[in-house]
PDB file of N, CA and C in Angstrom:
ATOM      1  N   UNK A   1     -14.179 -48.545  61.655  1.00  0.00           N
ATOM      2  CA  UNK A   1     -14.853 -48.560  62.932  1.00  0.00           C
ATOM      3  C   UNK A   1     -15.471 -49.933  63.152  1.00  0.00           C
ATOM      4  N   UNK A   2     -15.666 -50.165  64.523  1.00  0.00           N
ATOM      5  CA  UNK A   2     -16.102 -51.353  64.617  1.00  0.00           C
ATOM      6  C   UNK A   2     -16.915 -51.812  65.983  1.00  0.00           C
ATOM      7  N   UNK A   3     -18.054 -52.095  65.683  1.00  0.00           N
ATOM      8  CA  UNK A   3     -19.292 -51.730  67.060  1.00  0.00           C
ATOM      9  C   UNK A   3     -18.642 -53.262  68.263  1.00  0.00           C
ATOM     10  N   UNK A   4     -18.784 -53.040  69.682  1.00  0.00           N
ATOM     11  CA  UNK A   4     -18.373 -53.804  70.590  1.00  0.00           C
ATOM     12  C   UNK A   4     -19.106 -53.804  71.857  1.00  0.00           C
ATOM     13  N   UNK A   5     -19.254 -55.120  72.674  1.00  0.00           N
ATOM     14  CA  UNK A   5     -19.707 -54.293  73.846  1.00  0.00           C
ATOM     15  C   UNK A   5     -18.927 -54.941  74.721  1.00  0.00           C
ATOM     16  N   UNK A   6     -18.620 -53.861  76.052  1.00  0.00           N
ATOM     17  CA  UNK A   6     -17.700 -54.132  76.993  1.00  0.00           C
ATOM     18  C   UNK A   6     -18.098 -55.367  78.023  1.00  0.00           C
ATOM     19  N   UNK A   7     -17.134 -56.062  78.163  1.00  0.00           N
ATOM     20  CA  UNK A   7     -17.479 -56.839  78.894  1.00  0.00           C
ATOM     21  C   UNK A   7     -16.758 -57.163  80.407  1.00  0.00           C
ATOM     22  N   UNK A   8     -15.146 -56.758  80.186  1.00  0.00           N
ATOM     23  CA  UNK A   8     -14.857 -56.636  81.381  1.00  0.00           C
ATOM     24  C   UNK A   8     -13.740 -55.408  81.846  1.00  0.00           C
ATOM     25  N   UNK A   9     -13.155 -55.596  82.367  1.00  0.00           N
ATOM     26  CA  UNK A   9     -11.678 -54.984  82.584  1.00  0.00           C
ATOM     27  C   UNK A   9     -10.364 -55.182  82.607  1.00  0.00           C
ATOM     28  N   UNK A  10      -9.380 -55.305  82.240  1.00  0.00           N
ATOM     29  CA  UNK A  10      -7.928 -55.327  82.091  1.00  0.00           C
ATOM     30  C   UNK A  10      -7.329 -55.190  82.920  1.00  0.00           C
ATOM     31  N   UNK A  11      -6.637 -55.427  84.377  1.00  0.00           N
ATOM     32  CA  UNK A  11      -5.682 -55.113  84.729  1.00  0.00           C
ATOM     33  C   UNK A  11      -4.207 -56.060  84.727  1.00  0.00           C
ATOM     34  N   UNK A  12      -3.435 -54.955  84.378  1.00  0.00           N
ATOM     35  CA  UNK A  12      -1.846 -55.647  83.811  1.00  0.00           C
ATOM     36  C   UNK A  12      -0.952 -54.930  84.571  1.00  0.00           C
ATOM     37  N   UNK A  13      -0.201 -56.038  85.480  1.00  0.00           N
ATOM     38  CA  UNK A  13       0.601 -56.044  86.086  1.00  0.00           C
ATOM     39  C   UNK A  13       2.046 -55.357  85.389  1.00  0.00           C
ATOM     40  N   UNK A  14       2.424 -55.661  84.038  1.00  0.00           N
ATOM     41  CA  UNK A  14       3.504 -55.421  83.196  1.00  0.00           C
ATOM     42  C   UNK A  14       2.523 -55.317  82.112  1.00  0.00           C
ATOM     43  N   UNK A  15       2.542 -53.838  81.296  1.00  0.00           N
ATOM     44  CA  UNK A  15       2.329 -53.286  80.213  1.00  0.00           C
ATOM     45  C   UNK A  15       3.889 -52.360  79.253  1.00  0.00           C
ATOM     46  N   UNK A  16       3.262 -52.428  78.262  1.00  0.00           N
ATOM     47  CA  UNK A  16       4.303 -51.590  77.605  1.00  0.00           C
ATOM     48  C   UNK A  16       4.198 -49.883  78.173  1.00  0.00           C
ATOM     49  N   UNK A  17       5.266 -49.704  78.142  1.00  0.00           N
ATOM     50  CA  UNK A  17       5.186 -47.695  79.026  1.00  0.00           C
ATOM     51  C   UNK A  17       4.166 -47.171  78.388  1.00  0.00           C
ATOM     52  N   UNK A  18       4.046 -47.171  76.938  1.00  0.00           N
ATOM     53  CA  UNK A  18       2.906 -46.196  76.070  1.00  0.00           C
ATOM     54  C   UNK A  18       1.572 -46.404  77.344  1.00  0.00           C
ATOM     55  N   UNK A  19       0.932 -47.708  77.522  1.00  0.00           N
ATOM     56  CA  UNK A  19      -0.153 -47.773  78.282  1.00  0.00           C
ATOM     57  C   UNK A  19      -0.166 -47.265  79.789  1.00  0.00           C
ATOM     58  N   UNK A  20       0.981 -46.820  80.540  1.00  0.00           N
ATOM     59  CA  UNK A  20       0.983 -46.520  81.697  1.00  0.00           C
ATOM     60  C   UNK A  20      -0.258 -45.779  82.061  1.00  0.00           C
ATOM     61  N   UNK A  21      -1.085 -45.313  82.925  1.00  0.00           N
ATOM     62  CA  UNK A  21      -2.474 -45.207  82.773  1.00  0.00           C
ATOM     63  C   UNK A  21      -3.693 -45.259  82.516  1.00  0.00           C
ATOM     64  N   UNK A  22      -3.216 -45.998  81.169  1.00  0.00           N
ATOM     65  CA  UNK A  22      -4.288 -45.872  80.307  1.00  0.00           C
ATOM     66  C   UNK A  22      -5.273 -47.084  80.831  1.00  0.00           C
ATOM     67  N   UNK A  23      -6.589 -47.143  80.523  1.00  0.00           N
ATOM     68  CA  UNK A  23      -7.584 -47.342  81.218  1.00  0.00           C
ATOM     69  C   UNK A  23      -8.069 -49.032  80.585  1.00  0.00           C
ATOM     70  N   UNK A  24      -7.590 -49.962  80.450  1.00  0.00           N
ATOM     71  CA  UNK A  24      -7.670 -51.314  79.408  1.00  0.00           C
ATOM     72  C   UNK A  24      -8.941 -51.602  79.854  1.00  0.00           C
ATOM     73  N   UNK A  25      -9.957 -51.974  78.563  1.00  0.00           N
ATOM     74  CA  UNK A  25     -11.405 -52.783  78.666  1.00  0.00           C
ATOM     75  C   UNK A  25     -11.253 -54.149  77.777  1.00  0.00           C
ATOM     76  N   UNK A  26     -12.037 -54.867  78.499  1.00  0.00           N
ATOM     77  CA  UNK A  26     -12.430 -56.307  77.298  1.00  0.00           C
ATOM     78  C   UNK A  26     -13.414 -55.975  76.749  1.00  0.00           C
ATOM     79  N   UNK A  27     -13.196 -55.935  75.057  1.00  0.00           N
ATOM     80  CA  UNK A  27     -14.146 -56.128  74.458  1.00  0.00           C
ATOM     81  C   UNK A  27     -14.646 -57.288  73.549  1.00  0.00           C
ATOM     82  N   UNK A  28     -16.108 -57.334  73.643  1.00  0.00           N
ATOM     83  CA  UNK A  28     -16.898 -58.291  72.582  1.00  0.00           C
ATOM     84  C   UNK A  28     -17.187 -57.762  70.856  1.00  0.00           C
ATOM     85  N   UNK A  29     -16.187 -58.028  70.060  1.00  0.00           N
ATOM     86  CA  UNK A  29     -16.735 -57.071  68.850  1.00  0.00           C
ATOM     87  C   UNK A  29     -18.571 -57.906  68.373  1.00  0.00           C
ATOM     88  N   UNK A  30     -19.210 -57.000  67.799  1.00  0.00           N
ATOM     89  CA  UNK A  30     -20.361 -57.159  67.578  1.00  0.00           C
ATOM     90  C   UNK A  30     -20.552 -56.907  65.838  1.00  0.00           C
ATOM     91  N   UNK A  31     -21.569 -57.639  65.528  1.00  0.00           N
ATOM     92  CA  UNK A  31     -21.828 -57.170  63.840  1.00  0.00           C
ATOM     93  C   UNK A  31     -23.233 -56.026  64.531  1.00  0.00           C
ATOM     94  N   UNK A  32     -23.798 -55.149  63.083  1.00  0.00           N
ATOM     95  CA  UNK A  32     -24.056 -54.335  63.489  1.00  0.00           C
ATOM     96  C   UNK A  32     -26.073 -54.787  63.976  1.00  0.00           C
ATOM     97  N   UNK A  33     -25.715 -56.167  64.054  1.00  0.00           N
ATOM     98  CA  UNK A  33     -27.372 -56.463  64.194  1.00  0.00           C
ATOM     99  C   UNK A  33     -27.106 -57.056  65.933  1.00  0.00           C
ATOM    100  N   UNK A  34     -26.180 -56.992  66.442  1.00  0.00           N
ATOM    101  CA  UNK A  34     -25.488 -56.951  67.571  1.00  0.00           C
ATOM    102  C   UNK A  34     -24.986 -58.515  68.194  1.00  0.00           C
ATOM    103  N   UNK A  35     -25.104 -59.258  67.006  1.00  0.00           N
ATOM    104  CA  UNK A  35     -24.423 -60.544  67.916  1.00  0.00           C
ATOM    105  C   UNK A  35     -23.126 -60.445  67.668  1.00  0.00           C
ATOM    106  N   UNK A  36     -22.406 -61.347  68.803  1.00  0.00           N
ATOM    107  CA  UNK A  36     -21.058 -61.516  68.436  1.00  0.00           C
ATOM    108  C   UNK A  36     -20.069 -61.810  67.458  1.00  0.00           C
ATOM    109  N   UNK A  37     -18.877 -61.170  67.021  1.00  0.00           N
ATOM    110  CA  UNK A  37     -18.136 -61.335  65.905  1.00  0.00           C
ATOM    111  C   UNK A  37     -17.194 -61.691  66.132  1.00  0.00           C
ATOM    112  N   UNK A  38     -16.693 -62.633  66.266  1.00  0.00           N
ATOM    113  CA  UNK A  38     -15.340 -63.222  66.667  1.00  0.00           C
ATOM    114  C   UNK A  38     -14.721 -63.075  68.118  1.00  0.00           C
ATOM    115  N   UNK A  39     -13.832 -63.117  68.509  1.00  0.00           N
ATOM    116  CA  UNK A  39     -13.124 -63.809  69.715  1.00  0.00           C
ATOM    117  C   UNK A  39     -13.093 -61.802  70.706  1.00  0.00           C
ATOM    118  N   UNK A  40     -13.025 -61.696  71.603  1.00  0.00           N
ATOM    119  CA  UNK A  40     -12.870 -60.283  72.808  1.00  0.00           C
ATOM    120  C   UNK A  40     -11.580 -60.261  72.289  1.00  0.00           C
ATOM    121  N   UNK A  41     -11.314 -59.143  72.794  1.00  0.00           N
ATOM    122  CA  UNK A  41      -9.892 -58.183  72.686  1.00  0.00           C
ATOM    123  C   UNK A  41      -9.952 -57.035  73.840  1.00  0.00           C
ATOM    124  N   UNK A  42      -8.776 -56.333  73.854  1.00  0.00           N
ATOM    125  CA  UNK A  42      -8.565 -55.558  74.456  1.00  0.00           C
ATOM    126  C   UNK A  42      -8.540 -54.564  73.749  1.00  0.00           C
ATOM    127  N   UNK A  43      -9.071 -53.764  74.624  1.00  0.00           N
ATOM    128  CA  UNK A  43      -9.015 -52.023  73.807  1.00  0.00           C
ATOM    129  C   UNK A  43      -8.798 -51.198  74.805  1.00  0.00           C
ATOM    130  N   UNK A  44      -7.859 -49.848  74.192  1.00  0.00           N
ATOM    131  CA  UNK A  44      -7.891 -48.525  75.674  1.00  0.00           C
ATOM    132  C   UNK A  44      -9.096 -47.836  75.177  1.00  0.00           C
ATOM    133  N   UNK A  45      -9.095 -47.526  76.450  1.00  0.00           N
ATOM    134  CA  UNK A  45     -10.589 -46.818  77.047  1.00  0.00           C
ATOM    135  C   UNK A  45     -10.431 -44.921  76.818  1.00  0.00           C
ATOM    136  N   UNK A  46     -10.776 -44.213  75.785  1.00  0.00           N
ATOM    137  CA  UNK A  46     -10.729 -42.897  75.404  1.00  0.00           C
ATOM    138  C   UNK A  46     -11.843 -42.306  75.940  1.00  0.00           C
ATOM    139  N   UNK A  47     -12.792 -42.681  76.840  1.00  0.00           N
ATOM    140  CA  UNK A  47     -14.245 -41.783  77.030  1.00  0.00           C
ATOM    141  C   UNK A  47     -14.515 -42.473  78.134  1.00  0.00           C
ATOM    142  N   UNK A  48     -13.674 -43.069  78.685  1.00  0.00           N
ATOM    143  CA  UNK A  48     -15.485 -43.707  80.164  1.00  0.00           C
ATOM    144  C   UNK A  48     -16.503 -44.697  80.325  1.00  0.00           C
ATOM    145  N   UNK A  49     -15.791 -45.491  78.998  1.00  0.00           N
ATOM    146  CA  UNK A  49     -16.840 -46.586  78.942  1.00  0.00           C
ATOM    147  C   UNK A  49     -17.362 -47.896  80.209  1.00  0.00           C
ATOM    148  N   UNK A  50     -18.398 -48.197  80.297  1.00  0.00           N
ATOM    149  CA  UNK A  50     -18.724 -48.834  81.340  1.00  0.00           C
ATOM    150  C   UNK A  50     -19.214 -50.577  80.743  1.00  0.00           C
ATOM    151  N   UNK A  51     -19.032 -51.209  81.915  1.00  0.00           N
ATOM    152  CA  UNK A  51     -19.262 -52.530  81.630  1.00  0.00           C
ATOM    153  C   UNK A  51     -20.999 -52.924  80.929  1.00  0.00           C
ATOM    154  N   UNK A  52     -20.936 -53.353  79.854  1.00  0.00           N
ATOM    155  CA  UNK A  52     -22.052 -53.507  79.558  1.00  0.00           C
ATOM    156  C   UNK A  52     -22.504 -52.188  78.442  1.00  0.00           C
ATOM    157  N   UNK A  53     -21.896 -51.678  77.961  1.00  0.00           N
ATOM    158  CA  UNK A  53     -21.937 -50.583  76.983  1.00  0.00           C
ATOM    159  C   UNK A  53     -21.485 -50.702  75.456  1.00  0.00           C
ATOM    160  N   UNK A  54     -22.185 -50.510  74.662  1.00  0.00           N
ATOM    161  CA  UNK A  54     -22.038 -50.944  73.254  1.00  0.00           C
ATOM    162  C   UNK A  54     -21.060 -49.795  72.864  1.00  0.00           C
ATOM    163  N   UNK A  55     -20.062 -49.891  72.584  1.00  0.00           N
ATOM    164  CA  UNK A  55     -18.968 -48.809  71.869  1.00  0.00           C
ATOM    165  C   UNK A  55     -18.564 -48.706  70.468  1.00  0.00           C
ATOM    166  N   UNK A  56     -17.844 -47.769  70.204  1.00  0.00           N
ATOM    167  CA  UNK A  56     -17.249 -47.739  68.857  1.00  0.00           C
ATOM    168  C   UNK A  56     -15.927 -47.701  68.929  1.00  0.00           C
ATOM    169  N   UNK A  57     -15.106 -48.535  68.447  1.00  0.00           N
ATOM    170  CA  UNK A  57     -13.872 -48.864  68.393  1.00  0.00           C
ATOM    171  C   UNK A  57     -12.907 -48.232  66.920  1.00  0.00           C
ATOM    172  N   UNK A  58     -11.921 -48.058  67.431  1.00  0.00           N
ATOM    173  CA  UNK A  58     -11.255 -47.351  65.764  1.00  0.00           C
ATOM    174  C   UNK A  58     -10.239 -48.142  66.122  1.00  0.00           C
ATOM    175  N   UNK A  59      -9.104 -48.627  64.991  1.00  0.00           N
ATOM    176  CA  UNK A  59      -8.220 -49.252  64.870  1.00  0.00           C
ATOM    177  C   UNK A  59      -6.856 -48.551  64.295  1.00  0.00           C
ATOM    178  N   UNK A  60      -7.274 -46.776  64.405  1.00  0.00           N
ATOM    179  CA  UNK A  60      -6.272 -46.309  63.602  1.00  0.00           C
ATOM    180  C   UNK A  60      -5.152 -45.655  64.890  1.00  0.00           C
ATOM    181  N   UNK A  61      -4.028 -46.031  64.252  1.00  0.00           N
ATOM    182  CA  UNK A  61      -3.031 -46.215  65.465  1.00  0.00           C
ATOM    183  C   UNK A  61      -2.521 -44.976  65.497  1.00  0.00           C
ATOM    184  N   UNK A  62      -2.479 -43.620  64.527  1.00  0.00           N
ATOM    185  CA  UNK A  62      -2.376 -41.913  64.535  1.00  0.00           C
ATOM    186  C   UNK A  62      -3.224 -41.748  65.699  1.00  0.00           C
ATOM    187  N   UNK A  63      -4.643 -42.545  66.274  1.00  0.00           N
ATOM    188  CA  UNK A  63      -5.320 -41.837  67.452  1.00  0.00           C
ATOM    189  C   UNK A  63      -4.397 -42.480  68.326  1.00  0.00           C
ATOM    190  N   UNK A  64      -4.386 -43.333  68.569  1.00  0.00           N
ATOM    191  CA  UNK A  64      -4.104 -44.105  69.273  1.00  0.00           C
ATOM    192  C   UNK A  64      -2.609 -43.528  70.309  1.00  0.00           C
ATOM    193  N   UNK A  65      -1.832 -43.210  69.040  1.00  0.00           N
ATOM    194  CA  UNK A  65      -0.614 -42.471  69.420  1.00  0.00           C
ATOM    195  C   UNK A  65      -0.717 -40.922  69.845  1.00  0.00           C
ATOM    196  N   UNK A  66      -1.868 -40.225  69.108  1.00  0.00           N
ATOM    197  CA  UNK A  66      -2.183 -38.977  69.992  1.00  0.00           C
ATOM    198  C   UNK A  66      -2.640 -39.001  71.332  1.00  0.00           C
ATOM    199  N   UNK A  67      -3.632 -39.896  71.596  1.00  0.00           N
ATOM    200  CA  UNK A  67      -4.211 -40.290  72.914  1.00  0.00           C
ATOM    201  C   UNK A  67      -3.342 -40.636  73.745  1.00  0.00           C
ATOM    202  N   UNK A  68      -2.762 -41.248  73.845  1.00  0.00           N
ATOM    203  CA  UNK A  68      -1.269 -41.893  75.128  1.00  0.00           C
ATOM    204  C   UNK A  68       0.110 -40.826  74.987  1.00  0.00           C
ATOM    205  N   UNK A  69       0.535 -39.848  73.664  1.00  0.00           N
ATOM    206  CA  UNK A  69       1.084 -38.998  73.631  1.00  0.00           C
ATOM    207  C   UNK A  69       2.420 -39.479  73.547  1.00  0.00           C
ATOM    208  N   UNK A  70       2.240 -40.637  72.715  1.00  0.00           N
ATOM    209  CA  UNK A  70       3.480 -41.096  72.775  1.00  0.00           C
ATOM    210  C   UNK A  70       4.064 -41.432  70.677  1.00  0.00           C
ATOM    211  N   UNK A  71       4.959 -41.502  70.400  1.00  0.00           N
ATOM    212  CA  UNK A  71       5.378 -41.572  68.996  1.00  0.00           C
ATOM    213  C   UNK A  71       5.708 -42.972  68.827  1.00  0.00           C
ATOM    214  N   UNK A  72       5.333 -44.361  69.626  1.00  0.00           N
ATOM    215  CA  UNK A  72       4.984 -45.651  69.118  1.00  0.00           C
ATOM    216  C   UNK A  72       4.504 -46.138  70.215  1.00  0.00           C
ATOM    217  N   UNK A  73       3.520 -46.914  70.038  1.00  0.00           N
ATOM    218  CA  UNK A  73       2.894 -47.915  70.974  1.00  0.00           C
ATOM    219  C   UNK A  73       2.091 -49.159  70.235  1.00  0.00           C
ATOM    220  N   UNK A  74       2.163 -50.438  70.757  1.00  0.00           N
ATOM    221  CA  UNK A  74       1.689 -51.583  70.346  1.00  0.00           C
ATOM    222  C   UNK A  74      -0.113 -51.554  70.341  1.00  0.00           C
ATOM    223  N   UNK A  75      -0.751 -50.431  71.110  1.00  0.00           N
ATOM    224  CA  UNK A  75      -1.961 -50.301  70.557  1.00  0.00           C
ATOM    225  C   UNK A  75      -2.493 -50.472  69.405  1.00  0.00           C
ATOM    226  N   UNK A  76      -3.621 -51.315  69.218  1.00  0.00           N
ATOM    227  CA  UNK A  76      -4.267 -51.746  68.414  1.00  0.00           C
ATOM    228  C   UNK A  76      -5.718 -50.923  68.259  1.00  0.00           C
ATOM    229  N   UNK A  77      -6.516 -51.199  69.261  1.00  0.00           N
ATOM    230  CA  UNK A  77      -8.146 -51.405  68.966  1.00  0.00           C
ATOM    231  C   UNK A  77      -8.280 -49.768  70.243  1.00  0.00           C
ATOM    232  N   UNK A  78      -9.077 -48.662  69.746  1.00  0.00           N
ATOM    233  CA  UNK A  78      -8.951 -47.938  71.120  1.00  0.00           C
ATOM    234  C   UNK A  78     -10.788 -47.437  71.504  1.00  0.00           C
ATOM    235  N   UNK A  79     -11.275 -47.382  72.327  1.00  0.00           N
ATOM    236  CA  UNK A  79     -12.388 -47.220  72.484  1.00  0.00           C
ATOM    237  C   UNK A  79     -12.432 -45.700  71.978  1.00  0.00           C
ATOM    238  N   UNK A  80     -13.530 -45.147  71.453  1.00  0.00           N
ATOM    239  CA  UNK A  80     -13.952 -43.759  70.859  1.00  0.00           C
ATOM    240  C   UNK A  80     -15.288 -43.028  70.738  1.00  0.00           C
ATOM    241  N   UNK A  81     -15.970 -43.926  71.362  1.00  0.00           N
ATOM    242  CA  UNK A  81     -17.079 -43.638  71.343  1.00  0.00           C
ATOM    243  C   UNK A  81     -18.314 -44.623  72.344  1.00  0.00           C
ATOM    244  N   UNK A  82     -19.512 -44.190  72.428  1.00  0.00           N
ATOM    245  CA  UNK A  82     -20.465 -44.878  73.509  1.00  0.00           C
ATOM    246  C   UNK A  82     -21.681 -44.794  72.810  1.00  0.00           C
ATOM    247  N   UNK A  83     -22.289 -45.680  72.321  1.00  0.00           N
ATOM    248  CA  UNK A  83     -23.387 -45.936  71.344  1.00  0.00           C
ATOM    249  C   UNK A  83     -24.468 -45.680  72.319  1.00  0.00           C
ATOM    250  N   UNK A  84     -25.512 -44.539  71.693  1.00  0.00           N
ATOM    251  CA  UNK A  84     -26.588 -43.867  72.437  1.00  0.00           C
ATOM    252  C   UNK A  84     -27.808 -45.365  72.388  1.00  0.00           C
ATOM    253  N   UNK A  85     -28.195 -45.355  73.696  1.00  0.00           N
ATOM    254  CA  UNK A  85     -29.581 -46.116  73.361  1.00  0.00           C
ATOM    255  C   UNK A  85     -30.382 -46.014  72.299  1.00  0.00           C
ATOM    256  N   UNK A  86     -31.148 -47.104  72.231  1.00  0.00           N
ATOM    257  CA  UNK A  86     -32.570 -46.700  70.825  1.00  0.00           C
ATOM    258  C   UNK A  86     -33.265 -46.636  71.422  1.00  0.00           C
TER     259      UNK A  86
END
């Protein structure tokens, strides 16, 4: 798992079919004291996440492939969660 916060949105003109719908966010990965950890990425969006929202990211591509319902996709990073305020 790996904590992030959203920063923008994705839209792609030409995606691979697996993503057809699927909801693309930019993310900022974060260490867990919340500054930035290396370079944004893209992640699909599994819950609703909103701009400016600290998430939890999984990298395991069994969700990834249940979620889009497909038996291969180039998904990587997929949003899974929405980190409750403190």
């Amino acid at each position: 798992m790996q904590l992030a916060t959203v920063i923008g949105r994705v839209t792609a003109t030409l995606k691979h079919e697996s993503m057809r719908g699927a909801k693309l966010m930019l993310v900022q990965p974060q260490t867990i004291a919340g500054t930035p950890d290396g370079e944004p990425f893209v992640a699909v969006d599994a819950v609703g996440a909103a701009m400016g929202q600290r998430v939890m990211l999984t990298s395991d591509g069994r969700f990834s492939r249940s979620l889009l319902k497909v038996d291969a996709t180039p998904v990587r990073w997929t949003i899974i969660g929405i980190k409750d305020d403190e």
